[in-house]
Protein backbone atom coordinates (compact mmCIF):
# COMPACT_ATOMS: atom_id res chain seq x y z
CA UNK A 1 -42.45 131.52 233.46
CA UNK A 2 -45.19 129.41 231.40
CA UNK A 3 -47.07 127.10 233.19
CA UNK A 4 -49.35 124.72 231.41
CA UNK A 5 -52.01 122.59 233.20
CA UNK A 6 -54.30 119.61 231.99
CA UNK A 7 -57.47 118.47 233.09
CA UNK A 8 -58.36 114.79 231.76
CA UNK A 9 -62.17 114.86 232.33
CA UNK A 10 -64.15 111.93 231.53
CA UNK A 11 -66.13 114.02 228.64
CA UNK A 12 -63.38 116.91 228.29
CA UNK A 13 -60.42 117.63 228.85
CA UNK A 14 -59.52 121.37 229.48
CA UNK A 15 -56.29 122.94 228.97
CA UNK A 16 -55.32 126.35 230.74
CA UNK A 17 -51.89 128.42 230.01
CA UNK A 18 -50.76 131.17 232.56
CA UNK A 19 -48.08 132.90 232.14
CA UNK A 20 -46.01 135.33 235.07
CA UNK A 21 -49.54 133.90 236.90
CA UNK A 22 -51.92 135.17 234.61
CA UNK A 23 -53.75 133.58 232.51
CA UNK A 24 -52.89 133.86 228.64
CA UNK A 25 -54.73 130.49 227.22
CA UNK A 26 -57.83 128.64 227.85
CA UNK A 27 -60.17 126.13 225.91
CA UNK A 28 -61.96 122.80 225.99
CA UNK A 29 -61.56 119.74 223.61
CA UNK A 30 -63.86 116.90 224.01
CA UNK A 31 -61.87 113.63 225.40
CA UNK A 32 -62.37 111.52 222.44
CA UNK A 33 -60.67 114.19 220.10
CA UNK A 34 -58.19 114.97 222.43
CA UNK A 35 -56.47 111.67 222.65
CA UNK A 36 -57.58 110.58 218.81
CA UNK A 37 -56.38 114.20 217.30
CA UNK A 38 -53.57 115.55 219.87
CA UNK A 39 -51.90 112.19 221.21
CA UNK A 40 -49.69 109.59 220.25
CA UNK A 41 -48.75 106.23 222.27
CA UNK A 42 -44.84 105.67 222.46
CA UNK A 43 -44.75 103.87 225.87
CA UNK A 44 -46.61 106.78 227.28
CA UNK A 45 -49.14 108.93 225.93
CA UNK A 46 -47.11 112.44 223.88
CA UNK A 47 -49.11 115.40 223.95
CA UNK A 48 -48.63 117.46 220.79
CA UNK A 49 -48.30 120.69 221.96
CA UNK A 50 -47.99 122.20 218.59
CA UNK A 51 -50.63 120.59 217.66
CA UNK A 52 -52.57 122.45 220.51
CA UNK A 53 -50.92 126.21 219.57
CA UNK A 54 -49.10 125.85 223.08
CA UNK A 55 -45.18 126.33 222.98
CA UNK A 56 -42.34 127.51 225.29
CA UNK A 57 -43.64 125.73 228.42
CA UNK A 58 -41.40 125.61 231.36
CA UNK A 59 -43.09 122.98 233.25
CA UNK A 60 -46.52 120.92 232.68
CA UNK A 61 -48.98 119.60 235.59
CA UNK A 62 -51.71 117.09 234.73
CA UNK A 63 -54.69 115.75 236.61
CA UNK A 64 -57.65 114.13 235.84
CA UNK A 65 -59.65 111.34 235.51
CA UNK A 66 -58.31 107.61 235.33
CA UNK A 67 -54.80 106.49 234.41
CA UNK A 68 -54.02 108.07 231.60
CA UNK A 69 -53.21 111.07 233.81
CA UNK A 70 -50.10 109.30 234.97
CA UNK A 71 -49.20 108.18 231.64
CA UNK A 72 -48.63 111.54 230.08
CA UNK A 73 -45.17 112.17 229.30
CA UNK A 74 -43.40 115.64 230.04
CA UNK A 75 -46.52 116.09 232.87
CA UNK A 76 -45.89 115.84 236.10
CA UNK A 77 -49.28 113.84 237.77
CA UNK A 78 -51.14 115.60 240.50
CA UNK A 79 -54.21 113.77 241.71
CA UNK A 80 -57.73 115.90 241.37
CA UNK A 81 -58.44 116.86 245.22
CA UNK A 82 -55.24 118.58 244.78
CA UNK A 83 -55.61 120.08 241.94
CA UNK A 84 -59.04 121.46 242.41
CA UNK A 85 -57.67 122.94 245.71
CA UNK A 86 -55.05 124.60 243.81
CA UNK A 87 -57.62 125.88 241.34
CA UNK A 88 -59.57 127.81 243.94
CA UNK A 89 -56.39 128.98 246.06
CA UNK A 90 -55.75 130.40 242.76
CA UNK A 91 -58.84 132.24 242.20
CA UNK A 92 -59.84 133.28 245.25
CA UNK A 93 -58.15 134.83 248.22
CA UNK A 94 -59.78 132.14 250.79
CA UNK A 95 -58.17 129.64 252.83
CA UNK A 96 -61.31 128.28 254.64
CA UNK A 97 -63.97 126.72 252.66
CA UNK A 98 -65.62 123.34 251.40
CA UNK A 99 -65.35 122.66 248.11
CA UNK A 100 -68.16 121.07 246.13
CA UNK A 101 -67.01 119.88 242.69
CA UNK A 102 -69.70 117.92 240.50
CA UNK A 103 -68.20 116.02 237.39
CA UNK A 104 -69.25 114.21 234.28
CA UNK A 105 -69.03 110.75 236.48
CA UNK A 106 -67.80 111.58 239.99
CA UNK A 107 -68.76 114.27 242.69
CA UNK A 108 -66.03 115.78 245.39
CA UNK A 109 -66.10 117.35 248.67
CA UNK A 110 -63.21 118.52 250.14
CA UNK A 111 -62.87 120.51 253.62
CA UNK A 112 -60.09 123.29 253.83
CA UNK A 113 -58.87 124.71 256.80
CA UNK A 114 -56.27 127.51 256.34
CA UNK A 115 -55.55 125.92 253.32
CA UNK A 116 -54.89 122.83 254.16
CA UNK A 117 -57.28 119.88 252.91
CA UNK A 118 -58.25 118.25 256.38
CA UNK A 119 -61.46 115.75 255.34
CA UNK A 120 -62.89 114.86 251.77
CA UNK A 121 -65.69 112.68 250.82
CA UNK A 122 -65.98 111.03 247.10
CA UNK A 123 -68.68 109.60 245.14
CA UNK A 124 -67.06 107.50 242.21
CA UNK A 125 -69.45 104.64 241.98
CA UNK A 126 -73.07 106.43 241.49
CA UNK A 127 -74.26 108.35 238.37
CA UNK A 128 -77.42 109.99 239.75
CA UNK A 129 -75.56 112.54 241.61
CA UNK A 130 -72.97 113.83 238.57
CA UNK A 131 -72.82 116.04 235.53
CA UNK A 132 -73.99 112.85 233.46
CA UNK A 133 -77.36 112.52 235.01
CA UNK A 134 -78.19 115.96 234.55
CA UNK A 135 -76.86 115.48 231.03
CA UNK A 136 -79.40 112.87 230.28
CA UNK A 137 -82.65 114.04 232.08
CA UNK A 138 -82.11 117.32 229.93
CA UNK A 139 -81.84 115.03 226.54
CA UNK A 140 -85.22 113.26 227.66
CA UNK A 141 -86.77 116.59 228.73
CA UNK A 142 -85.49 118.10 225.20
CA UNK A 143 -84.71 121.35 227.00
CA UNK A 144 -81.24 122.64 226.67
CA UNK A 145 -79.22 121.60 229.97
CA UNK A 146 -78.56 125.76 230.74
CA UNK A 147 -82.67 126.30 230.80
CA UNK A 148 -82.57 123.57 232.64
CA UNK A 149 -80.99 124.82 235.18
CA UNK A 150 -82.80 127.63 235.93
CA UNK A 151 -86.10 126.03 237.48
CA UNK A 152 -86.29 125.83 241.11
CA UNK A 153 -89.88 126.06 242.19
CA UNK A 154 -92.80 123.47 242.79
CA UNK A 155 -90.31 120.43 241.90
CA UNK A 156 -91.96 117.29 241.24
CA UNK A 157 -91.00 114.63 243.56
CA UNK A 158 -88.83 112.41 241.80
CA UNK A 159 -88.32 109.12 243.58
CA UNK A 160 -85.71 106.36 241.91
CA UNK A 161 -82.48 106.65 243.21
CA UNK A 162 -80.54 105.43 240.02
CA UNK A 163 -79.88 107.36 237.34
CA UNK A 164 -81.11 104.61 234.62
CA UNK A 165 -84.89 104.19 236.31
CA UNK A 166 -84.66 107.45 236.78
CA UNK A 167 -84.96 108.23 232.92
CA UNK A 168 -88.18 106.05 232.94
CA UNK A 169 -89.22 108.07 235.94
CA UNK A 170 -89.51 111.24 234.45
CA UNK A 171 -90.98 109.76 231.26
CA UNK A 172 -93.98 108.92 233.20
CA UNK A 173 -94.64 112.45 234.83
CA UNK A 174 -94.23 113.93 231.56
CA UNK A 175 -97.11 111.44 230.58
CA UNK A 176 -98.97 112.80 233.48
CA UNK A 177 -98.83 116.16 231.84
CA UNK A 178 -96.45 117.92 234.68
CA UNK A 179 -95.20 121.38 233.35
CA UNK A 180 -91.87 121.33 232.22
CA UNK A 181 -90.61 123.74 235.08
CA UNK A 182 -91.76 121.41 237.69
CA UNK A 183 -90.25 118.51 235.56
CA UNK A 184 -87.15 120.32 235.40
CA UNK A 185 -87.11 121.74 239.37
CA UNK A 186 -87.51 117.91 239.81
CA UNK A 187 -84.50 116.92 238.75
CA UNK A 188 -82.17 119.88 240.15
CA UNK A 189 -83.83 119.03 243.56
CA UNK A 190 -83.40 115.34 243.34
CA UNK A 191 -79.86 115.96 242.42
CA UNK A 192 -79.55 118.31 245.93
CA UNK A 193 -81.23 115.68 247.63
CA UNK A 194 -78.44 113.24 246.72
CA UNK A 195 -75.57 115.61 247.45
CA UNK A 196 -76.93 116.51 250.50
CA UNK A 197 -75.64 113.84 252.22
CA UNK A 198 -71.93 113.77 251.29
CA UNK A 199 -71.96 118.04 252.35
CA UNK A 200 -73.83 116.93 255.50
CA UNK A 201 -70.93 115.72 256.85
CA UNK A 202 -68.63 118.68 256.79
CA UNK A 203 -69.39 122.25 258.43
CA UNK A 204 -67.93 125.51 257.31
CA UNK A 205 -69.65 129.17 256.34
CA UNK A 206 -68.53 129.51 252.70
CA UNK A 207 -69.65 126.57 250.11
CA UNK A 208 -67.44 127.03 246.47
CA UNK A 209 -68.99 125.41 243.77
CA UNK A 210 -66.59 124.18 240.84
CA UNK A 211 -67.00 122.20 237.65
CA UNK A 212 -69.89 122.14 235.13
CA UNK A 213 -72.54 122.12 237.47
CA UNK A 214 -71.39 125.17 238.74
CA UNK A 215 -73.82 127.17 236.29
CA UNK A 216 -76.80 125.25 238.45
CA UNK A 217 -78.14 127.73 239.36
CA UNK A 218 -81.61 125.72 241.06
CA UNK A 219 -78.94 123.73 242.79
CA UNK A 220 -77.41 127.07 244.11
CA UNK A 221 -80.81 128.05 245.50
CA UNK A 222 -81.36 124.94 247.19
CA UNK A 223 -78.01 125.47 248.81
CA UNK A 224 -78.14 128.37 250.26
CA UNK A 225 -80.58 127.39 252.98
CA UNK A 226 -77.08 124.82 254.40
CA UNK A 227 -74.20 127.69 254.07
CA UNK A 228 -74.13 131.30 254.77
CA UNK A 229 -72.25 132.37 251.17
CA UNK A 230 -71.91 130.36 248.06
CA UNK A 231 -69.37 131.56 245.63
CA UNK A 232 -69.64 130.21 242.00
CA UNK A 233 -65.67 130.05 240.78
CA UNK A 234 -64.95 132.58 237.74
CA UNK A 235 -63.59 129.62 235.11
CA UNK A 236 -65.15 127.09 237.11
CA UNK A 237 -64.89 124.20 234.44
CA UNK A 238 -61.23 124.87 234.19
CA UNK A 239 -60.78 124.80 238.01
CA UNK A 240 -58.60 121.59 237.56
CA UNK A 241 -56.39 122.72 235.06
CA UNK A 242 -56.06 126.42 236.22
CA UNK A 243 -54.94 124.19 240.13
CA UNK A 244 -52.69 122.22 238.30
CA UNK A 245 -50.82 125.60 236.63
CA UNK A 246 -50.87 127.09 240.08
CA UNK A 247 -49.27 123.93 241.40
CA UNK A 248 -46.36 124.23 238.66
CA UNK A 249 -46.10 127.68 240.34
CA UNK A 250 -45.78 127.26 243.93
CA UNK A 251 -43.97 124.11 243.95
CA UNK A 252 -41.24 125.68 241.68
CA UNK A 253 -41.49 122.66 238.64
């Protein structure tokens, strides 16, 4: 059986294919040229899947960010907790874990107890702790977001908590002539410092990271003083869509 899954991200949207539950097809398209190049409107949004070199699907899952993931027609809509959930059941072998899964615009936390999702804790309404603010401090830094990621010691202590001020923030240490490894350090710690209270509230041994900021490795570091293992997913951008095949699977569609 072919199961396709769809992950509408706010600045991609990734598309996974597995087939007899492995996978066959992955890639990314960016969300503008997904819905401009690959869609149509006809009282809900079509999917071209020959456009996308995807055919003979047995059943379709979607997720994602904002309406449009209910609007797709020939997906069935799963929301993102569950699909992320899905997306490490899928790829690991654990059952207990929290989940930490850093987006373009949002940030989740989900707690799972023998696989079952018992608490979660969202951040929807604040840039400074998401994929987009680490996006931006890289553009004013001019470094490229992956370097970026690699500085964890000596950060410079970044105060503003909003992501805007923050810009002007940095722009004045660089003025002060910091190094650019403390400048960068600064900004992986500041976003720890801002996550740190949404993890705070759960307790569990085993942290799995997911999404684009999985390849943080800084944030990692700073992590590993709160849980005894962190375990970076193997496709962890396509966590979502990869949960949403998964879910396809086990629910028979």
């Amino acid at each position: 059986m072919r199961r396709l899954g769809i992950d509408l991200g706010s600045r991609e949207v990734k598309v996974a294919l597995l087939e007899n539950n492995n996978i066959i097809k992955k890639f990314k398209i960016s969300t503008m040229s997904f819905y401009r190049d690959y869609c149509s409107f006809d009282g809900k949004i079509l999917v071209d899947l020959k456009k996308l070199e995807i055919d003979k699907v047995d059943s379709a899952v979607s997720t994602g960010y904002g309406r449009n993931n209910t609007d797709l027609n020939f997906f069935n809509p799963i929301n993102e907790i569950k699909a992320h959930v899905y997306g490490v059941l899928f790829q690991t072998n654990l059952k207990n874990f929290i989940l930490l899964d850093v987006g373009g615009q949002d940030v989740k936390v989900v707690k799972v107890e023998k696989g079952i999702i018992t608490d979660l804790e969202l951040n929807e309404k604040c840039a400074a702790s998401c994929g987009r603010y680490l996006e931006n401090m890289a553009s004013v830094l001019e470094i490229p977001i992956d370097d970026m990621f690699e500085h964890y010691e000596s950060p410079v202590e970044l105060n503003s908590t909003c992501a805007v001020f923050s810009e002007s923030e940095l722009i004045g240490k660089i003025a002060e002539g910091i190094s650019i490894d403390r400048l960068c350090a600064g900004v992986n710690y500041s976003l720890y410092k801002r996550l740190e209270p949404l993890l705070k509230k759960f307790y569990g041994k085993t942290l799995v990271v997911s999404g684009g900021v999985a390849r943080n490795n800084a944030l990692k570091t700073y992590l590993k003083k709160d849980y005894d293992e962190i375990i970076t997913l193997p496709d962890a951008q396509f966590n979502g869509a990869l949960g949403c095949c998964y879910y396809g699977e086990r629910m028979g569609l």
